[in-house]
N, C-alpha and C. Protein backbone atom coordinates (compact mmCIF):
# COMPACT_ATOMS: atom_id res chain seq x y z
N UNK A 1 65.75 101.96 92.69
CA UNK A 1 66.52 102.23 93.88
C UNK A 1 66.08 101.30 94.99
N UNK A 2 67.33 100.83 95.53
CA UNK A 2 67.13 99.91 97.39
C UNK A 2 66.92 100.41 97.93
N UNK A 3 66.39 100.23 98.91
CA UNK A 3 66.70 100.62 100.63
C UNK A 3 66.76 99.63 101.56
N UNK A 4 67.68 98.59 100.82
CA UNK A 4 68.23 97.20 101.46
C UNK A 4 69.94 97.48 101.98
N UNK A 5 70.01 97.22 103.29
CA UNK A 5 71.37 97.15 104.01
C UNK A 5 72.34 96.83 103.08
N UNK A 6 73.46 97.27 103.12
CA UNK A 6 74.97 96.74 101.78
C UNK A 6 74.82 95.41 102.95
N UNK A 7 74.96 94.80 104.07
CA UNK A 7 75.25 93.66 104.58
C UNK A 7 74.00 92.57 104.26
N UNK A 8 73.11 93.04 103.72
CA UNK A 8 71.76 91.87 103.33
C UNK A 8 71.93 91.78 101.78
N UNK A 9 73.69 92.01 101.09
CA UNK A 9 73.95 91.62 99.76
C UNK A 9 72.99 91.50 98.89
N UNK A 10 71.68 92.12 98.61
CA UNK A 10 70.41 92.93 98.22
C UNK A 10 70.96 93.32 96.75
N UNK A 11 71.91 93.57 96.79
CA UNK A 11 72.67 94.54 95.53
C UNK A 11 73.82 94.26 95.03
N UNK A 12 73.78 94.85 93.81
CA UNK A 12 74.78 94.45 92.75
C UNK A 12 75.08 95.49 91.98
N UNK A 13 74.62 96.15 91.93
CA UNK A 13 75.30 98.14 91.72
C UNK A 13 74.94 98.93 92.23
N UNK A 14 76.50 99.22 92.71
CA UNK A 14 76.41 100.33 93.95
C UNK A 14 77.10 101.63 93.34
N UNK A 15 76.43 102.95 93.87
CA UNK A 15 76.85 104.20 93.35
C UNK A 15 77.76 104.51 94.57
N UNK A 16 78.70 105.28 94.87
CA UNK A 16 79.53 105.52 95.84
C UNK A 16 79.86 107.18 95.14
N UNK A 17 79.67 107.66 96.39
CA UNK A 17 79.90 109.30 96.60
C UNK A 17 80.76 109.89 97.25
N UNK A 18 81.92 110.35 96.43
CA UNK A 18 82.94 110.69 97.27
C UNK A 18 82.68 112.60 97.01
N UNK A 19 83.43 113.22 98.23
CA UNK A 19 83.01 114.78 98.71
C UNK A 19 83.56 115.59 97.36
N UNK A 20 83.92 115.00 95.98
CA UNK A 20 84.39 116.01 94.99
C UNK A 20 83.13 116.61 94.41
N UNK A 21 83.54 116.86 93.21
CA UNK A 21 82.84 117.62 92.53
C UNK A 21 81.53 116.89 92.16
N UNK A 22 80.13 117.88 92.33
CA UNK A 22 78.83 117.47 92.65
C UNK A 22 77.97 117.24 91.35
N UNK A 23 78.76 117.66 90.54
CA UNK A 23 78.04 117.99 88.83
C UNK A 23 76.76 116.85 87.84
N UNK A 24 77.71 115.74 87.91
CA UNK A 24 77.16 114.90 87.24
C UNK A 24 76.79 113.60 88.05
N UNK A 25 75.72 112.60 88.04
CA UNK A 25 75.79 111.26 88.80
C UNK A 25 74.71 111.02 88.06
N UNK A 26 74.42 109.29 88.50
CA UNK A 26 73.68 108.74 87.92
C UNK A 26 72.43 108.12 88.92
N UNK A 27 71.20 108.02 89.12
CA UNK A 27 70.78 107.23 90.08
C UNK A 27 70.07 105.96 89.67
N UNK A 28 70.30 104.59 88.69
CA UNK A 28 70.20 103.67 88.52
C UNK A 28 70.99 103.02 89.03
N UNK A 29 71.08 102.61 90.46
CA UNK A 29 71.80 101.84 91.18
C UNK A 29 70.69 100.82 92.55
N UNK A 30 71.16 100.00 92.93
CA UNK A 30 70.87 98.70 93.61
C UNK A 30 70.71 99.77 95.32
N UNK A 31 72.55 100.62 95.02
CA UNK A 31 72.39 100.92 96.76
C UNK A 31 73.07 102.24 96.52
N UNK A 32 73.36 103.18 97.80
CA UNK A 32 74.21 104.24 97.21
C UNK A 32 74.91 104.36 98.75
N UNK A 33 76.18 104.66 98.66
CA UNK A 33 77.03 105.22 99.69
C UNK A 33 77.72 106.31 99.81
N UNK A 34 77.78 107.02 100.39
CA UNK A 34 78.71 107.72 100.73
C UNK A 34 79.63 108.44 101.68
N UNK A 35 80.33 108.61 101.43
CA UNK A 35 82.60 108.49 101.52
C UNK A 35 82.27 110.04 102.35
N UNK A 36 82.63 109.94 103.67
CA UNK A 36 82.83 111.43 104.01
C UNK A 36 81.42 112.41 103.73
N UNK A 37 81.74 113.58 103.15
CA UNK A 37 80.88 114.47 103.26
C UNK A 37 80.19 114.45 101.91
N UNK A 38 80.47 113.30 101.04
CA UNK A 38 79.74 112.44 99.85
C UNK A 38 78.18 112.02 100.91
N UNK A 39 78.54 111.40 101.78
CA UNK A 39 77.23 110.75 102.88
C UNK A 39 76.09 112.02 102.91
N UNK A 40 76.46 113.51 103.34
CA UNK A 40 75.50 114.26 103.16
C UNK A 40 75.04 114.87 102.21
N UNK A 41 75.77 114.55 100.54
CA UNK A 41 75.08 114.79 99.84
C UNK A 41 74.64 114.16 99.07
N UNK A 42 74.44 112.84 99.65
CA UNK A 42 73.47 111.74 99.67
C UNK A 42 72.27 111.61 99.78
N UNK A 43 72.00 112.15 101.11
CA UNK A 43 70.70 112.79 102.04
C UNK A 43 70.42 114.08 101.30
N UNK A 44 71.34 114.71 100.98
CA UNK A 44 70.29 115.86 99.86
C UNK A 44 70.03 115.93 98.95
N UNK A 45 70.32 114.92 98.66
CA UNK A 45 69.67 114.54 97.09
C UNK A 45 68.76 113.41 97.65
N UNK A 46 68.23 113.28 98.64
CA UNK A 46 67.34 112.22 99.10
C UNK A 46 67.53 110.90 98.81
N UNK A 47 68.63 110.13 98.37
CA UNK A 47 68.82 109.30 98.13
C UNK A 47 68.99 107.99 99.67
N UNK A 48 68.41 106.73 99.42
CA UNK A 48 68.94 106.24 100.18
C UNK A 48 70.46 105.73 100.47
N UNK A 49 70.85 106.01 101.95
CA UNK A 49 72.18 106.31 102.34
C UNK A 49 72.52 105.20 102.91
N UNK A 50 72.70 103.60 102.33
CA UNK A 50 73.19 102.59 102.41
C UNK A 50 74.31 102.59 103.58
N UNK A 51 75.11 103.05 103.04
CA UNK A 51 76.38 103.37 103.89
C UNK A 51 77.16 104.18 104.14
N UNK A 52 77.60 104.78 105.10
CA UNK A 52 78.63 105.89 105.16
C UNK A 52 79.45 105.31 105.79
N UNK A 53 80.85 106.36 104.92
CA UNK A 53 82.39 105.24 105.37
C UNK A 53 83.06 106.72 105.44
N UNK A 54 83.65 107.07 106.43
CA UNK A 54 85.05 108.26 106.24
C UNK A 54 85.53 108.38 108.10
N UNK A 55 86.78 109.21 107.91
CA UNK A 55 86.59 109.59 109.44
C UNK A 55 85.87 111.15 109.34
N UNK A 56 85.14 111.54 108.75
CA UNK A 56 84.14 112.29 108.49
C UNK A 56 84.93 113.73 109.29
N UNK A 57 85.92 113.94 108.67
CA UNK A 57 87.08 115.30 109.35
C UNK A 57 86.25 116.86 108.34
N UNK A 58 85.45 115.79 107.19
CA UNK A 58 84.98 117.37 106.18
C UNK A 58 83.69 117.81 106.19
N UNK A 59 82.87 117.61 107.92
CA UNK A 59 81.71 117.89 108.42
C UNK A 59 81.87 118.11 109.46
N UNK A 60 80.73 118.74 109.86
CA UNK A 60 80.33 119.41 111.54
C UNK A 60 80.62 118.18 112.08
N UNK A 61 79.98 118.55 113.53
CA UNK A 61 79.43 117.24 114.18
C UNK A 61 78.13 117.10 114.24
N UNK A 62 77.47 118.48 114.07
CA UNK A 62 75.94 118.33 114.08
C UNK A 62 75.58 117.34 112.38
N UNK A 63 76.32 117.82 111.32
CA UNK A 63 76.41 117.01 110.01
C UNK A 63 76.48 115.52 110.29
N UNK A 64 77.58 115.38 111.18
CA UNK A 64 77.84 113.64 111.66
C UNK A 64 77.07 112.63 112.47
N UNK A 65 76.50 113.50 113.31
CA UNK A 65 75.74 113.43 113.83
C UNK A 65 74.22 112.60 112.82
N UNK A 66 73.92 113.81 111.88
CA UNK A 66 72.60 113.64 111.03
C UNK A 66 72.98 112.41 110.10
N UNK A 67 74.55 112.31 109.55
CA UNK A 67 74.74 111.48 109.06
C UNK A 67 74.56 109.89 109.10
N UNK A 68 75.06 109.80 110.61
CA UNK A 68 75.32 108.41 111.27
C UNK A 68 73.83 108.19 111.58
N UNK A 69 72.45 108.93 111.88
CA UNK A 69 71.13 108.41 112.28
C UNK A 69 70.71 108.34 110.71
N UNK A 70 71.05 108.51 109.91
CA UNK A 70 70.03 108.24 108.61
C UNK A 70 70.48 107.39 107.75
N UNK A 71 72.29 107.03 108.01
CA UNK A 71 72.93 106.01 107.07
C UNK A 71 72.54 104.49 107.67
N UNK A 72 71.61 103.80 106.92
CA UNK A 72 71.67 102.41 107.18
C UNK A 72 72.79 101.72 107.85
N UNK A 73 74.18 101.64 107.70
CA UNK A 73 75.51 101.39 108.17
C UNK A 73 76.20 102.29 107.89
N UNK A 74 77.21 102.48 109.11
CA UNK A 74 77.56 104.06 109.39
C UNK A 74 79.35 103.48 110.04
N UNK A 75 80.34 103.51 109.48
CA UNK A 75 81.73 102.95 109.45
C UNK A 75 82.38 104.48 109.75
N UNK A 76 82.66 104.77 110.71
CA UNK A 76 83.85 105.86 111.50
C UNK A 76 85.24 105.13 111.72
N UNK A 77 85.98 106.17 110.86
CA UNK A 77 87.60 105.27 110.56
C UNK A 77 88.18 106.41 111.72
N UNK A 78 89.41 106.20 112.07
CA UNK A 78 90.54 107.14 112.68
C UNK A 78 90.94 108.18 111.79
N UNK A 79 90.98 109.19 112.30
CA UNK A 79 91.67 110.31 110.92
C UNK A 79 93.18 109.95 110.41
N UNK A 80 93.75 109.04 111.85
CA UNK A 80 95.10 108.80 110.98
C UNK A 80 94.95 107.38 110.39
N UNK A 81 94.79 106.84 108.83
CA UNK A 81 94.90 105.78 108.48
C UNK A 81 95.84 105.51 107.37
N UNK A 82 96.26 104.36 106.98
CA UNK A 82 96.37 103.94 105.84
C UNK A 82 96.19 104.13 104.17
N UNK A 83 94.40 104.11 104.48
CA UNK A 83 93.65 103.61 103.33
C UNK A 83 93.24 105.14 103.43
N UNK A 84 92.36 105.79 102.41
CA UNK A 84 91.87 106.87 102.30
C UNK A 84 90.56 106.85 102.64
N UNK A 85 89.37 107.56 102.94
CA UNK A 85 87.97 106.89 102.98
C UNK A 85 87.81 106.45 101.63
N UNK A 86 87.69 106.81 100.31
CA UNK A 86 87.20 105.92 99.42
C UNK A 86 87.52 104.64 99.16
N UNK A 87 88.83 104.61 99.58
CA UNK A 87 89.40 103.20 99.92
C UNK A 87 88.37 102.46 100.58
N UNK A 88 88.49 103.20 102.23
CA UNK A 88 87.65 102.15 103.31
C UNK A 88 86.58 101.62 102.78
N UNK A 89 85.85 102.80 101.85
CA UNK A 89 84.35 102.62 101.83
C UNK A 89 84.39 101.17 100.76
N UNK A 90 85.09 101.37 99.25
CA UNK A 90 85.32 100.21 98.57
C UNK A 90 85.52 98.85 99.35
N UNK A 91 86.80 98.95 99.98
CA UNK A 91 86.51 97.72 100.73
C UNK A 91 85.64 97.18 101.62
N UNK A 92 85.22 98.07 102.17
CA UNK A 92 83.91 97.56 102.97
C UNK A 92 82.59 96.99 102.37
N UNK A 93 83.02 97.32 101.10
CA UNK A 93 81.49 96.87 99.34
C UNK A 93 82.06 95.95 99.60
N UNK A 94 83.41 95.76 98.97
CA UNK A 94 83.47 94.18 98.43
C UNK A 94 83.91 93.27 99.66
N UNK A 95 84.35 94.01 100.73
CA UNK A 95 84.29 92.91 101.63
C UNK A 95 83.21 92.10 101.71
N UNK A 96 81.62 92.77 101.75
CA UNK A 96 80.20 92.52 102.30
C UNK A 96 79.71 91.47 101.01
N UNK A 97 79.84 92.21 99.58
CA UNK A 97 79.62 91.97 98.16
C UNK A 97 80.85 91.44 97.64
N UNK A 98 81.50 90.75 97.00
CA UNK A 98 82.85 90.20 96.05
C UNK A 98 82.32 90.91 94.83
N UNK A 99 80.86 90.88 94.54
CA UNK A 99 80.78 90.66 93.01
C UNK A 99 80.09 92.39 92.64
N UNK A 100 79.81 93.13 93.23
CA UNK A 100 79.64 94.15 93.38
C UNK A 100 80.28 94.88 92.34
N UNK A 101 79.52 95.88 91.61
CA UNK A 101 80.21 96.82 90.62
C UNK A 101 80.00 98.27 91.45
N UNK A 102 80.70 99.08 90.91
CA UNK A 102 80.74 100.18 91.73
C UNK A 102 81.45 101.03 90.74
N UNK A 103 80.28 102.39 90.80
CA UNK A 103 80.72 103.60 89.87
C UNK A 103 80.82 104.74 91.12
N UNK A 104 81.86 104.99 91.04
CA UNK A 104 82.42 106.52 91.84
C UNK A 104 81.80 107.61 91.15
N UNK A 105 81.29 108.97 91.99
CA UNK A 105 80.91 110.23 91.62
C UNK A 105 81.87 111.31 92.36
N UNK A 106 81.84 111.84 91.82
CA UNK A 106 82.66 113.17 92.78
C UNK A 106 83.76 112.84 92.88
N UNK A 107 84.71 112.39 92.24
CA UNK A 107 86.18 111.32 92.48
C UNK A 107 86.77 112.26 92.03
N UNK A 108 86.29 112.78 91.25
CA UNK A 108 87.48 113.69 89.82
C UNK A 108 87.52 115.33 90.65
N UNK A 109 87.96 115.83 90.51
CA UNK A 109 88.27 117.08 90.36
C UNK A 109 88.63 117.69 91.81
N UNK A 110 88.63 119.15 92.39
CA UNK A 110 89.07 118.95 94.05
C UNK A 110 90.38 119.14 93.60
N UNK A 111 90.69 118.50 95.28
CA UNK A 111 92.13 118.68 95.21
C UNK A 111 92.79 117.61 94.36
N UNK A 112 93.51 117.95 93.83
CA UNK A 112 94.42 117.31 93.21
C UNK A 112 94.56 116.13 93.56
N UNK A 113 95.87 115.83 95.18
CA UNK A 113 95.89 114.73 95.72
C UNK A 113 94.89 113.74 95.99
N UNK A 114 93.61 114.19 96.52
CA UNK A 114 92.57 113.17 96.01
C UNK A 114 91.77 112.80 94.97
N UNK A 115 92.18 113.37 93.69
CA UNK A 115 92.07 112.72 92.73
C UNK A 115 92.80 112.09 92.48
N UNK A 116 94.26 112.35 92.26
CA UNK A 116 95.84 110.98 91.93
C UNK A 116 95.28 109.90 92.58
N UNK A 117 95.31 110.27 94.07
CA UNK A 117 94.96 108.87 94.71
C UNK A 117 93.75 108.05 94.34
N UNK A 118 92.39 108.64 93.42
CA UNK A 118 91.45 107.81 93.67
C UNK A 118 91.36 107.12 91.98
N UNK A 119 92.34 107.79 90.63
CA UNK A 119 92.46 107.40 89.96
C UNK A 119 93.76 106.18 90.00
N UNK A 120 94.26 105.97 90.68
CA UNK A 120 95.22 104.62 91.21
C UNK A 120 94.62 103.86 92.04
N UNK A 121 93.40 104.17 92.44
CA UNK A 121 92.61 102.75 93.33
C UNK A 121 93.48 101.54 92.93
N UNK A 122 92.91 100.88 92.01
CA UNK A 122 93.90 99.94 92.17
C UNK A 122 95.45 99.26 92.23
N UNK A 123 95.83 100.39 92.36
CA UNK A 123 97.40 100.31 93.15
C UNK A 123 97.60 99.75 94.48
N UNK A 124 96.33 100.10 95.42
CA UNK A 124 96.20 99.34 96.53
C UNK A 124 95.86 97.56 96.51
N UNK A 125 97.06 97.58 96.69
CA UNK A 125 96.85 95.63 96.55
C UNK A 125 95.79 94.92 97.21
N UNK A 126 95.18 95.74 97.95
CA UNK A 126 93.64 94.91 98.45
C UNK A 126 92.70 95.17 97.79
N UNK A 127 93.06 96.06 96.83
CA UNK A 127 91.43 96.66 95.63
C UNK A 127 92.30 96.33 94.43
N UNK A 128 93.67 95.76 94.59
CA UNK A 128 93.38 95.37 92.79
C UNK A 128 92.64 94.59 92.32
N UNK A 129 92.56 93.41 93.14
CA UNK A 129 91.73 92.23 92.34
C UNK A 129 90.44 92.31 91.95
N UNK A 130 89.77 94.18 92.35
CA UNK A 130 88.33 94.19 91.87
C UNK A 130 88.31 95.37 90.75
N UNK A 131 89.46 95.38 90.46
CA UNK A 131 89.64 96.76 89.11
C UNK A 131 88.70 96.92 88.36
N UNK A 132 88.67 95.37 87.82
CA UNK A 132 87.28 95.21 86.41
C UNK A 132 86.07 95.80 86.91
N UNK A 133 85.69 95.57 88.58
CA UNK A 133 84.68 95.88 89.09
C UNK A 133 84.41 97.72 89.51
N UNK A 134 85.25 98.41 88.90
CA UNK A 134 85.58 99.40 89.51
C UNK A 134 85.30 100.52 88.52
N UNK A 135 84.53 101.73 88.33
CA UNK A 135 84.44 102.82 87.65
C UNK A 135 84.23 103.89 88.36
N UNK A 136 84.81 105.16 87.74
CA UNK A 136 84.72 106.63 88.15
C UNK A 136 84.81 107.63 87.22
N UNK A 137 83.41 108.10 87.25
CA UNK A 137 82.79 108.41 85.69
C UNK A 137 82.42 110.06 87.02
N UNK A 138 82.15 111.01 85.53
CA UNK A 138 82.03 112.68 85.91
C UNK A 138 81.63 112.74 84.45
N UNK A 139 80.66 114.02 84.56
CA UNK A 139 80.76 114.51 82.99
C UNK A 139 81.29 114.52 81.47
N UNK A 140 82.21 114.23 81.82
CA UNK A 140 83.58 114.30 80.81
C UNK A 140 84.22 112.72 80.39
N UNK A 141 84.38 112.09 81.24
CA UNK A 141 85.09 111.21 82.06
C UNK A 141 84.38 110.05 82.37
N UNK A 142 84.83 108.81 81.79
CA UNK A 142 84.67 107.53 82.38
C UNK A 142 86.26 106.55 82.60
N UNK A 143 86.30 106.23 83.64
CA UNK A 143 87.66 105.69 83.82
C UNK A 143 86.98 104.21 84.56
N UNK A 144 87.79 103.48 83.55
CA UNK A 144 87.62 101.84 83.70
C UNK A 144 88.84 101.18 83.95
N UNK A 145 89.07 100.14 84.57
CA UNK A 145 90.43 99.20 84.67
C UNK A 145 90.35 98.07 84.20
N UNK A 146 91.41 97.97 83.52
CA UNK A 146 91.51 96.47 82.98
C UNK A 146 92.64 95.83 83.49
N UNK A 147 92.53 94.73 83.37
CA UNK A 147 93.99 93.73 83.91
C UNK A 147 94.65 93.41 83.42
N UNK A 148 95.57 92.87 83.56
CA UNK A 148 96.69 92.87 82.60
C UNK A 148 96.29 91.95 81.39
N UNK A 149 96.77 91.51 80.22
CA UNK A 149 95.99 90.52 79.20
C UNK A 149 95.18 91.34 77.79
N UNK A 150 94.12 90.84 77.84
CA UNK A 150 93.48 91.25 76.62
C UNK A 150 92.38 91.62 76.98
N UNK A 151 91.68 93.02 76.64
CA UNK A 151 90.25 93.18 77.00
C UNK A 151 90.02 93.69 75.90
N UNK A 152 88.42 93.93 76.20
CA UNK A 152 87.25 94.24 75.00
C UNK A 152 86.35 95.35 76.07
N UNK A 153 86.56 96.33 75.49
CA UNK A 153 85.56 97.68 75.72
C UNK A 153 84.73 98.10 75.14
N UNK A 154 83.49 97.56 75.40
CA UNK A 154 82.01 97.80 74.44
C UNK A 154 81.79 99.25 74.84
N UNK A 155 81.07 99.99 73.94
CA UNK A 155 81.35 101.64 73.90
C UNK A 155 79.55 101.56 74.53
N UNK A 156 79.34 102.94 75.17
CA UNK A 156 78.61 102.77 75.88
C UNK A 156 77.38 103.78 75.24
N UNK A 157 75.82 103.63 75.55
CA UNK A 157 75.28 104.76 74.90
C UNK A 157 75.35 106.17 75.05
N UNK A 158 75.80 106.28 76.49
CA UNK A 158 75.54 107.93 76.87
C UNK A 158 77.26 108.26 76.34
């Protein structure tokens, strides 16, 4: 584990924590972030908190508060946007990183609508071009993207 800034490009796998379901994760990663109220259960699992990205609408303020003094870089969006926070937070990886891999936790399950949306990440034309770079794995569940063409999926040990 880092406790190097996502902007001192230190890293090359990043775990990203979005507010779903808490069940399964992995902590062999470079950096870890997290998306919303993913950020505080970041910090309770003691992990270092690289980055937090959301307009953080699914916490206190005393939570936001604790959040923004312990996250290395701390990104407050508008509640009305575009992009979703897992969006923001992705782009803000590969804005900093291009080459950056990134496995989502907590993506799956929840509400519905934010799962559709976070299993179409790359539908957003500013995160397609990092699909290959892109996973969101849960218990059950590993979801990978490929591009259009020919790929090869080496099977994995776990």
């Amino acid at each position: 584990m880092s406790e190097y800034k996502l902007s001192e490009n230190n890293w090359t796998r990043v775990a990203v924590f979005a507010g779903g379901n808490r069940g399964h994760y992995r902590t062999d990663f470079d950096a870890f972030v997290g998306v919303d109220r993913g950020s505080l259960w970041v910090l309770e699992e003691d992990l270092p908190l690289a980055l937090a990205v959301g307009d953080f609408d699914s916490v206190t303020e005393e939570e936001r508060q604790v959040i923004q003094k312990r996250a290395q870089e701390f990104v407050q969006a508008r509640t009305e946007k575009d992009d979703t926070d897992l969006e923001l937070a992705l782009l803000t990886i590969f804005e900093q990183n291009p080459q950056a891999q990134v496995t989502s936790f907590g993506a799956l399950g929840g509400r519905i609508d934010h799962m559709l949306a976070n299993v179409f990440l790359p539908s957003n034309p500013k995160l397609a071009p990092y699909m290959r770079q892109i996973e969101i794995e849960d218990g059950q569940n590993l979801i990978a993207y490929c591009s259009e063409g020919t790929s090869q999926l080496e099977p994995r040990s776990d």
